[in-house]
PDB file of N, CA and C in Angstrom:
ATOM      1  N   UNK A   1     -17.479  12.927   4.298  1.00  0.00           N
ATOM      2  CA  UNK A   1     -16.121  12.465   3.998  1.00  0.00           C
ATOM      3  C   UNK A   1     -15.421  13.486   3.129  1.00  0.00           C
ATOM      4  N   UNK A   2     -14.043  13.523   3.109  1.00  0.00           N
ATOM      5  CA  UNK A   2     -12.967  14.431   2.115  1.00  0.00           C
ATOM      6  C   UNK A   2     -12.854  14.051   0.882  1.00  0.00           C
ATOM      7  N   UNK A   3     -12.296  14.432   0.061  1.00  0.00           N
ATOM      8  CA  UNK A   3     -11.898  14.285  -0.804  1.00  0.00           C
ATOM      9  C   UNK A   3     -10.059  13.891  -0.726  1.00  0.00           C
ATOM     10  N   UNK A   4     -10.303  12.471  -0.814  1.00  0.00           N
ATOM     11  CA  UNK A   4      -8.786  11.651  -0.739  1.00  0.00           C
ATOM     12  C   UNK A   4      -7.647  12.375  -1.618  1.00  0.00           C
ATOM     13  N   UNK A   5      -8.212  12.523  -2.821  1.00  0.00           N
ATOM     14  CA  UNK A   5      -7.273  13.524  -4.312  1.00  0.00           C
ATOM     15  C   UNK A   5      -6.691  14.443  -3.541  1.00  0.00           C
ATOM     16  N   UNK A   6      -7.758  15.143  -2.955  1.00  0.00           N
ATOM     17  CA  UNK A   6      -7.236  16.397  -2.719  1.00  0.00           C
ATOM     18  C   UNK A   6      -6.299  16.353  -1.311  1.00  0.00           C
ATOM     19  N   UNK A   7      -6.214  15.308  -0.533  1.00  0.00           N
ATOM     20  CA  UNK A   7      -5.240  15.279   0.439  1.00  0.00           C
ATOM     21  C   UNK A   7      -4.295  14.717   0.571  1.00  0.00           C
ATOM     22  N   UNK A   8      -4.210  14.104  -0.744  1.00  0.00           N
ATOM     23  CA  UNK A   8      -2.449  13.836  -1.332  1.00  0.00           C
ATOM     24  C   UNK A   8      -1.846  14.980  -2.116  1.00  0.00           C
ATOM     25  N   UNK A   9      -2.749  16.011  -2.783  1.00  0.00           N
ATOM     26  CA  UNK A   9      -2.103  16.611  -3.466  1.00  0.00           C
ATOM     27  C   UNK A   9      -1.391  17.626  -3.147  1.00  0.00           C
ATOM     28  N   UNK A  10      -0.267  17.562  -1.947  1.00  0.00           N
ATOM     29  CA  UNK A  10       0.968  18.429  -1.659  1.00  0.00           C
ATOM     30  C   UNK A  10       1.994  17.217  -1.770  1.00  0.00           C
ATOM     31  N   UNK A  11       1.339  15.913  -1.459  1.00  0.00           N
ATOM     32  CA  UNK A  11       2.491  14.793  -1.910  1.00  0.00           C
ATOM     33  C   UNK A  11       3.539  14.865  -2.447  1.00  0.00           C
ATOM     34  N   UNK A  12       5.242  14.939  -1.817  1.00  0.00           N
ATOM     35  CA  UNK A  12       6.167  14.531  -2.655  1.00  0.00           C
ATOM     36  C   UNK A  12       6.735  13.480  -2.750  1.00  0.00           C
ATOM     37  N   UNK A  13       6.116  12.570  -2.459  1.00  0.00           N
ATOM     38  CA  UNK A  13       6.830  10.995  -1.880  1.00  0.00           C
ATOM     39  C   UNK A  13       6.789  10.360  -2.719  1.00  0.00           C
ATOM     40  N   UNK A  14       7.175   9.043  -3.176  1.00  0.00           N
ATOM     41  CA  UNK A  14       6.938   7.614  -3.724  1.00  0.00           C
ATOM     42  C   UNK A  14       6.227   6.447  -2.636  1.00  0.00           C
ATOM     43  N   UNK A  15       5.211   6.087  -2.985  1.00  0.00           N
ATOM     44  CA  UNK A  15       4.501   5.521  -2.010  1.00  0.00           C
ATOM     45  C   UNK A  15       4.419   3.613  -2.305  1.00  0.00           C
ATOM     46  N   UNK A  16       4.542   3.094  -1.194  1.00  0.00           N
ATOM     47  CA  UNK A  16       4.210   1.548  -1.474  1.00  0.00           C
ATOM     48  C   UNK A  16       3.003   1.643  -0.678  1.00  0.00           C
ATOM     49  N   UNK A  17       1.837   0.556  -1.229  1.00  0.00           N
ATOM     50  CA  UNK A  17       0.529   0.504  -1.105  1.00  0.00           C
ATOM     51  C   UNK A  17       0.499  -1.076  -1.220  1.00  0.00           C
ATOM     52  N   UNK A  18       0.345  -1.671   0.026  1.00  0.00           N
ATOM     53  CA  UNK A  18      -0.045  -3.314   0.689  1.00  0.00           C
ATOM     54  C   UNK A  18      -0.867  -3.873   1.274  1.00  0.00           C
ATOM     55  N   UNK A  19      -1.993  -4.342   0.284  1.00  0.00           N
ATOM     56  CA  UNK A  19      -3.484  -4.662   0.989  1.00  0.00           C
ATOM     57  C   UNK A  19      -2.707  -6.410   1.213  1.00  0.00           C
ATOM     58  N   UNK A  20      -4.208  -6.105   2.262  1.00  0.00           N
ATOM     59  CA  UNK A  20      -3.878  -8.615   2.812  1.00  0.00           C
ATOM     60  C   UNK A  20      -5.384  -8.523   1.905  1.00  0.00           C
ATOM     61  N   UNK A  21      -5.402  -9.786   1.160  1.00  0.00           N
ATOM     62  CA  UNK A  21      -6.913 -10.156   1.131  1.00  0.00           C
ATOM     63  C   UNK A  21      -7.539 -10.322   1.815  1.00  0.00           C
ATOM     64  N   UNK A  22      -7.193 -10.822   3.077  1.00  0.00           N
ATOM     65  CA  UNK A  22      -7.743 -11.417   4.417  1.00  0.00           C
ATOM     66  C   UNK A  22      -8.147 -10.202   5.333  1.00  0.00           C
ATOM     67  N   UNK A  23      -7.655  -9.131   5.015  1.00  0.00           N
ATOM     68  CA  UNK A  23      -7.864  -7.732   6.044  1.00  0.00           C
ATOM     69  C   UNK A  23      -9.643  -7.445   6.134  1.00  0.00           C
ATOM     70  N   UNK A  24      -9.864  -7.596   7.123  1.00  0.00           N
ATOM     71  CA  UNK A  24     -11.799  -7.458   6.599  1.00  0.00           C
ATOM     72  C   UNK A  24     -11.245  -5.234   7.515  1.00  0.00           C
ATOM     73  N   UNK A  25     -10.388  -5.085   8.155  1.00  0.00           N
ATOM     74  CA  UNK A  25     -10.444  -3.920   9.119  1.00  0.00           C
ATOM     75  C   UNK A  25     -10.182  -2.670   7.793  1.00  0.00           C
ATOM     76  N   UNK A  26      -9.289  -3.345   6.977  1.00  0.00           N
ATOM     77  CA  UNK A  26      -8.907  -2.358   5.986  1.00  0.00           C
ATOM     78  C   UNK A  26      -8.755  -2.816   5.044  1.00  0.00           C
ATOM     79  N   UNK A  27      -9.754  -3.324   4.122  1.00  0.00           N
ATOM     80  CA  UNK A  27      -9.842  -4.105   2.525  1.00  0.00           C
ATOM     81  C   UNK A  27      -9.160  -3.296   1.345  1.00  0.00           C
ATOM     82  N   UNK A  28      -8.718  -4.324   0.356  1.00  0.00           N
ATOM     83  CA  UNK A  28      -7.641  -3.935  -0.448  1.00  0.00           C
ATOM     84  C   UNK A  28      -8.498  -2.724  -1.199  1.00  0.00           C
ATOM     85  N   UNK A  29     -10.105  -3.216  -1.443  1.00  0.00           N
ATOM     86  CA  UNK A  29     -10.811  -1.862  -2.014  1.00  0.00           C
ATOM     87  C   UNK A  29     -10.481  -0.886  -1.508  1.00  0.00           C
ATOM     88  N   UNK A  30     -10.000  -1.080   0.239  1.00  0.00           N
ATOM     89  CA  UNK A  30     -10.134   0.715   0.561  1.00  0.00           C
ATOM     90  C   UNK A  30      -8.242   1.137  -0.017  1.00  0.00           C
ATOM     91  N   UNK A  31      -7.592  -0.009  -0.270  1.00  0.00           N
ATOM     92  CA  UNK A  31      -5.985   0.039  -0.612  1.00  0.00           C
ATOM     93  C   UNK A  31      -6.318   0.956  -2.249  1.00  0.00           C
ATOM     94  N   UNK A  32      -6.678  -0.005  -3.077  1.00  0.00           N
ATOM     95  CA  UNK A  32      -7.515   0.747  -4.347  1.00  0.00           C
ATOM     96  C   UNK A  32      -7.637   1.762  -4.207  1.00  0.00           C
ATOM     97  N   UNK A  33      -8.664   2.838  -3.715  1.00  0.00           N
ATOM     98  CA  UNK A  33      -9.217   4.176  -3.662  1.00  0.00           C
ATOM     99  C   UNK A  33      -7.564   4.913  -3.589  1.00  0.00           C
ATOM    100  N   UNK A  34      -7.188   4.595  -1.892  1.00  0.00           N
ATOM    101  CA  UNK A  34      -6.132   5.119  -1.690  1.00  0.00           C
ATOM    102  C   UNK A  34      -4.904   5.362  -3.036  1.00  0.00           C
ATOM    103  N   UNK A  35      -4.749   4.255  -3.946  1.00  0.00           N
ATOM    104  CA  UNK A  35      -3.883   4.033  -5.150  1.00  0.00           C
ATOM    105  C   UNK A  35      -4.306   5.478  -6.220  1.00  0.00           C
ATOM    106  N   UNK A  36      -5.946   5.029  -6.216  1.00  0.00           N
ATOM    107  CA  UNK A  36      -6.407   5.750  -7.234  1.00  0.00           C
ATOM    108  C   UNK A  36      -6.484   6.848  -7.032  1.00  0.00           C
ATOM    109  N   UNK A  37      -6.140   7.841  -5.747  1.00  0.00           N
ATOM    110  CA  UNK A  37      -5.975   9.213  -5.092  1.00  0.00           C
ATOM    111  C   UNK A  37      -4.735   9.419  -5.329  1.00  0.00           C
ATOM    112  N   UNK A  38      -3.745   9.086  -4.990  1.00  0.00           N
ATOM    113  CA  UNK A  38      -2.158   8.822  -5.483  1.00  0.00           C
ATOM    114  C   UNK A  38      -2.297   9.037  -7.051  1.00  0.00           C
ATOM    115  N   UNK A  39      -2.670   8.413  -7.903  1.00  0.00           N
ATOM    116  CA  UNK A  39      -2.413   7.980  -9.417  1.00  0.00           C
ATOM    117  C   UNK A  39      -3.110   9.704  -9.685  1.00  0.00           C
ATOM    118  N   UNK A  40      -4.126  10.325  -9.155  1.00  0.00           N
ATOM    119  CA  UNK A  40      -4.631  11.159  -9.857  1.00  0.00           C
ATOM    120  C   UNK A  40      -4.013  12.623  -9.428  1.00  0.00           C
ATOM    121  N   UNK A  41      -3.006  12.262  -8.821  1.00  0.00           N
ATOM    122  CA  UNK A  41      -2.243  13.463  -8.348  1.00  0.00           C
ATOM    123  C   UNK A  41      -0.985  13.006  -9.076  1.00  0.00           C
ATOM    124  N   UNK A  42      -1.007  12.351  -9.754  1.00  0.00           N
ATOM    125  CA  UNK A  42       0.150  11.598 -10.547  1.00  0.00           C
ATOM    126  C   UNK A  42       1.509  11.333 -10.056  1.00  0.00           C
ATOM    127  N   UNK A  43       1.177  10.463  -8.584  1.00  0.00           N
ATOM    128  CA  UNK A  43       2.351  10.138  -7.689  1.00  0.00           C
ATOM    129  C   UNK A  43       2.650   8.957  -8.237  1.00  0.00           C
ATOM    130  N   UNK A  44       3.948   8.444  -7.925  1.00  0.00           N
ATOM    131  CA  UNK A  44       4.849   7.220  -8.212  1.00  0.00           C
ATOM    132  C   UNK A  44       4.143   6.350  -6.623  1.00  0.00           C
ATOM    133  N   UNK A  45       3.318   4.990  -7.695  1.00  0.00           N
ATOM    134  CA  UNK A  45       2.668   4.473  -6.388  1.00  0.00           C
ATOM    135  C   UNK A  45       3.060   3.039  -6.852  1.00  0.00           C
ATOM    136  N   UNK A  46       3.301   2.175  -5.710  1.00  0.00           N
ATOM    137  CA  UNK A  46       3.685   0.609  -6.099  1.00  0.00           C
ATOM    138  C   UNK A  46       2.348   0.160  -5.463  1.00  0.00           C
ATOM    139  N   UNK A  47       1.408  -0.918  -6.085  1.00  0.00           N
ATOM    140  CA  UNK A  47       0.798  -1.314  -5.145  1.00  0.00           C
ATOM    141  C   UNK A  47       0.828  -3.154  -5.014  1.00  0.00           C
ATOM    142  N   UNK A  48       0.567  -3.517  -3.966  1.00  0.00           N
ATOM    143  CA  UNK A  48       0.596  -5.167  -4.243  1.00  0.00           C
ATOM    144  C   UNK A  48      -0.439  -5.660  -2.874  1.00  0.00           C
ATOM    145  N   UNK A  49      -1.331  -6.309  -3.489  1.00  0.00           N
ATOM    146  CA  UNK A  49      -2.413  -7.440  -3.020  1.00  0.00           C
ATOM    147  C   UNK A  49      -1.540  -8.806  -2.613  1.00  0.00           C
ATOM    148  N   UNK A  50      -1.417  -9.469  -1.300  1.00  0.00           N
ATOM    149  CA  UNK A  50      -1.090 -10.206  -0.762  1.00  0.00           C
ATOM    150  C   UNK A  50      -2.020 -11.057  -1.001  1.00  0.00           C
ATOM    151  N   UNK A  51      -1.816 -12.939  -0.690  1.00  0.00           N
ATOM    152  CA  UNK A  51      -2.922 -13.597   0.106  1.00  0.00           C
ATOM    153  C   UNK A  51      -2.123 -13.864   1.275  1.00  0.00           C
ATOM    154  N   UNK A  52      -2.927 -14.132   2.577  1.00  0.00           N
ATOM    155  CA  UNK A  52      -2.567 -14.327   3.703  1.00  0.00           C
ATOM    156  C   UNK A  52      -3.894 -15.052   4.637  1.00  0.00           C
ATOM    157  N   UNK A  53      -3.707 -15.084   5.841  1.00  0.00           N
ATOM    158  CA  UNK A  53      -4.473 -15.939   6.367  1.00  0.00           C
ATOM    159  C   UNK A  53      -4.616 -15.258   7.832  1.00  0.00           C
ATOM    160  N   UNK A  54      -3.789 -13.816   8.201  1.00  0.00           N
ATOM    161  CA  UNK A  54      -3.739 -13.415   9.625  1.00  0.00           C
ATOM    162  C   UNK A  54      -4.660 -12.459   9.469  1.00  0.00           C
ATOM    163  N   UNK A  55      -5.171 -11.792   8.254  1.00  0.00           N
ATOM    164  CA  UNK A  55      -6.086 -10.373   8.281  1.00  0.00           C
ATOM    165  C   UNK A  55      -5.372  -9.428   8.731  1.00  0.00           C
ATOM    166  N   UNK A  56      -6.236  -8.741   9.577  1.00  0.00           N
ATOM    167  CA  UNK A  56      -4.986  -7.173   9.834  1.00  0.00           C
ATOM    168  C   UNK A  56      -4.229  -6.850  10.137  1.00  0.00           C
ATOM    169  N   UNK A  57      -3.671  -8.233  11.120  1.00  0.00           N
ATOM    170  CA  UNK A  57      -2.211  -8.088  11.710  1.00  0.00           C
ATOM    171  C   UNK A  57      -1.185  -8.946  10.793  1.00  0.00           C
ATOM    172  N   UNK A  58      -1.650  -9.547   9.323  1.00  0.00           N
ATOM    173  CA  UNK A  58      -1.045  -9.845   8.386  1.00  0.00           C
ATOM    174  C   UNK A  58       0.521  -9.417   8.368  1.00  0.00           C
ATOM    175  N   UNK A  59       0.430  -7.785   8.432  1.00  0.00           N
ATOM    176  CA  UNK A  59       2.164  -7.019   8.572  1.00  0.00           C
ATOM    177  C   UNK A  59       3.044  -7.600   9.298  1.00  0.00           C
ATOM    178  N   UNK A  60       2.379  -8.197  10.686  1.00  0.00           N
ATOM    179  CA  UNK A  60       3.446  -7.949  11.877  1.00  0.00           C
ATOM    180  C   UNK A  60       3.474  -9.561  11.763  1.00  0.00           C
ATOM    181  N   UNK A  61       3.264 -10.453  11.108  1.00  0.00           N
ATOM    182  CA  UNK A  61       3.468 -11.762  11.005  1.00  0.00           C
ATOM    183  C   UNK A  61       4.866 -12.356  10.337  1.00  0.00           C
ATOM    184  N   UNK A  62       5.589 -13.140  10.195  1.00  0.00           N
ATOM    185  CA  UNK A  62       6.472 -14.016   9.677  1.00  0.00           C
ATOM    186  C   UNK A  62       5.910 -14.106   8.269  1.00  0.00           C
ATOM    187  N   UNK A  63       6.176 -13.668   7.608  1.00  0.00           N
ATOM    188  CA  UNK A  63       5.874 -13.968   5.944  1.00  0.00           C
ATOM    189  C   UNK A  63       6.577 -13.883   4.984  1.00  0.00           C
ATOM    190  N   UNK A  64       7.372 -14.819   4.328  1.00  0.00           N
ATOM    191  CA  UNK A  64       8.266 -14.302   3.624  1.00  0.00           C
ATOM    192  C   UNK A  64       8.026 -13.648   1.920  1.00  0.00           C
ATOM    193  N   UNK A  65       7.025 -13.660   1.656  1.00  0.00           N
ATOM    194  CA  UNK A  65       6.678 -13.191   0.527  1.00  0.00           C
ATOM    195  C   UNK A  65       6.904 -11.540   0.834  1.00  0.00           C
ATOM    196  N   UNK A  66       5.874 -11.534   2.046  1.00  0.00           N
ATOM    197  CA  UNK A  66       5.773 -10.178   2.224  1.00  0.00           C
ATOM    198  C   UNK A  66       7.113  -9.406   3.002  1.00  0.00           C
ATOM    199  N   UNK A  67       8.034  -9.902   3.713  1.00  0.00           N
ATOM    200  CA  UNK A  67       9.429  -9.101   3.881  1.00  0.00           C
ATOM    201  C   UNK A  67      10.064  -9.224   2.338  1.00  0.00           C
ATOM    202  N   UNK A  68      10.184 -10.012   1.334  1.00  0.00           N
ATOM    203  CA  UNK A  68      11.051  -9.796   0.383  1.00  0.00           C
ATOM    204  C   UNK A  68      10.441  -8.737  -0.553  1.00  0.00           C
ATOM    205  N   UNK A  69       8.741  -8.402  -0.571  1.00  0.00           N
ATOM    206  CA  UNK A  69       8.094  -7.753  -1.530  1.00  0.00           C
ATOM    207  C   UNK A  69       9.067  -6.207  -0.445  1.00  0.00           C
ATOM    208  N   UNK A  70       8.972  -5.820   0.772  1.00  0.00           N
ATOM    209  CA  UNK A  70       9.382  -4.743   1.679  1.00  0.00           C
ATOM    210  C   UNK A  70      10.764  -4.837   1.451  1.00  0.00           C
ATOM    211  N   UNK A  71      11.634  -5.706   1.575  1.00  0.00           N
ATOM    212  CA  UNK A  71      12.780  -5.866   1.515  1.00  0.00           C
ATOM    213  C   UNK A  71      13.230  -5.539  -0.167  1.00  0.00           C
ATOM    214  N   UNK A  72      12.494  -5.997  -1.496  1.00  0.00           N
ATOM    215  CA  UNK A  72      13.101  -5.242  -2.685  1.00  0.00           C
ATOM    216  C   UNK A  72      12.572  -3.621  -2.743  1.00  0.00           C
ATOM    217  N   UNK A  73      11.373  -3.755  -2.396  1.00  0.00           N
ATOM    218  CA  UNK A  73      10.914  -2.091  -2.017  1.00  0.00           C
ATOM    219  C   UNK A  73      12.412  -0.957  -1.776  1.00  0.00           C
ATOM    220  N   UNK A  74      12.317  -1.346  -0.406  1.00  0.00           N
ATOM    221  CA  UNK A  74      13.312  -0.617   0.074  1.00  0.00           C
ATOM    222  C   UNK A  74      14.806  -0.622  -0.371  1.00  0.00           C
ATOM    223  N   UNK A  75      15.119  -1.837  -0.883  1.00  0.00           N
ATOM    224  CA  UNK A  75      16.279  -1.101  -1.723  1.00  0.00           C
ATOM    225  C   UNK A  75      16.288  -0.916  -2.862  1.00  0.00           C
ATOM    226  N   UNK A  76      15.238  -0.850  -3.515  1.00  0.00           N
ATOM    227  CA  UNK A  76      15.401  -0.244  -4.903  1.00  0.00           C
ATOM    228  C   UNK A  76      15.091   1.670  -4.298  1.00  0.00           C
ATOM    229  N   UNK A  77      14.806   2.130  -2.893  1.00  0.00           N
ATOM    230  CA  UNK A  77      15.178   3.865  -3.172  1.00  0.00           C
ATOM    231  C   UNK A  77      16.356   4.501  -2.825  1.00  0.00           C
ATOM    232  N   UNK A  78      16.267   5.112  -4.134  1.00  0.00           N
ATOM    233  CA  UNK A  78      17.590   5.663  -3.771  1.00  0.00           C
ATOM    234  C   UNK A  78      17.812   7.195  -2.789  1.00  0.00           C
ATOM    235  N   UNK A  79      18.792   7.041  -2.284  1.00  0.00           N
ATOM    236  CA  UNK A  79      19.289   8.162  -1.371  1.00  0.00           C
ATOM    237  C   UNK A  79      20.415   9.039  -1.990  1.00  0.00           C
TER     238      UNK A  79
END
């Protein structure tokens, strides 16, 4: 395996980071690592742990927690 650090670190972005608890395909631990690769390249990272009940296709579901958590996301960047 790579070293995650080191393949963010050309990163210029601000990143949002959205684990489901329910995800068994991609667990919030592996959301974590990902955060903690971000944080050590000292990127601007949001992260937020859902509960849900769909697992990995959690995203593409009707949820309103999770469009308003995407929905303040996105307009708090500015252009």
């Amino acid at each position: 395996a790579g070293d995650l650090s080191a393949a963010f670190r050309a990163a210029k972005a601000n990143f949002l980071i959205v684990a489901f608890r329910s995800d068994w395909r991609f667990s919030p631990q592996r959301s974590q690592e990902i955060v903690k690769a971000l944080l050590d390249n000292e990127l601007s990272v949001t992260y937020a742990e859902l509960d849900t009940v769909h697992g990995h296709d959690s995203f593409l579901m009707v949820d309103p927690h999770y469009h308003a958590l995407m929905r303040a996301y996105m307009q708090s960047i500015e252009v």
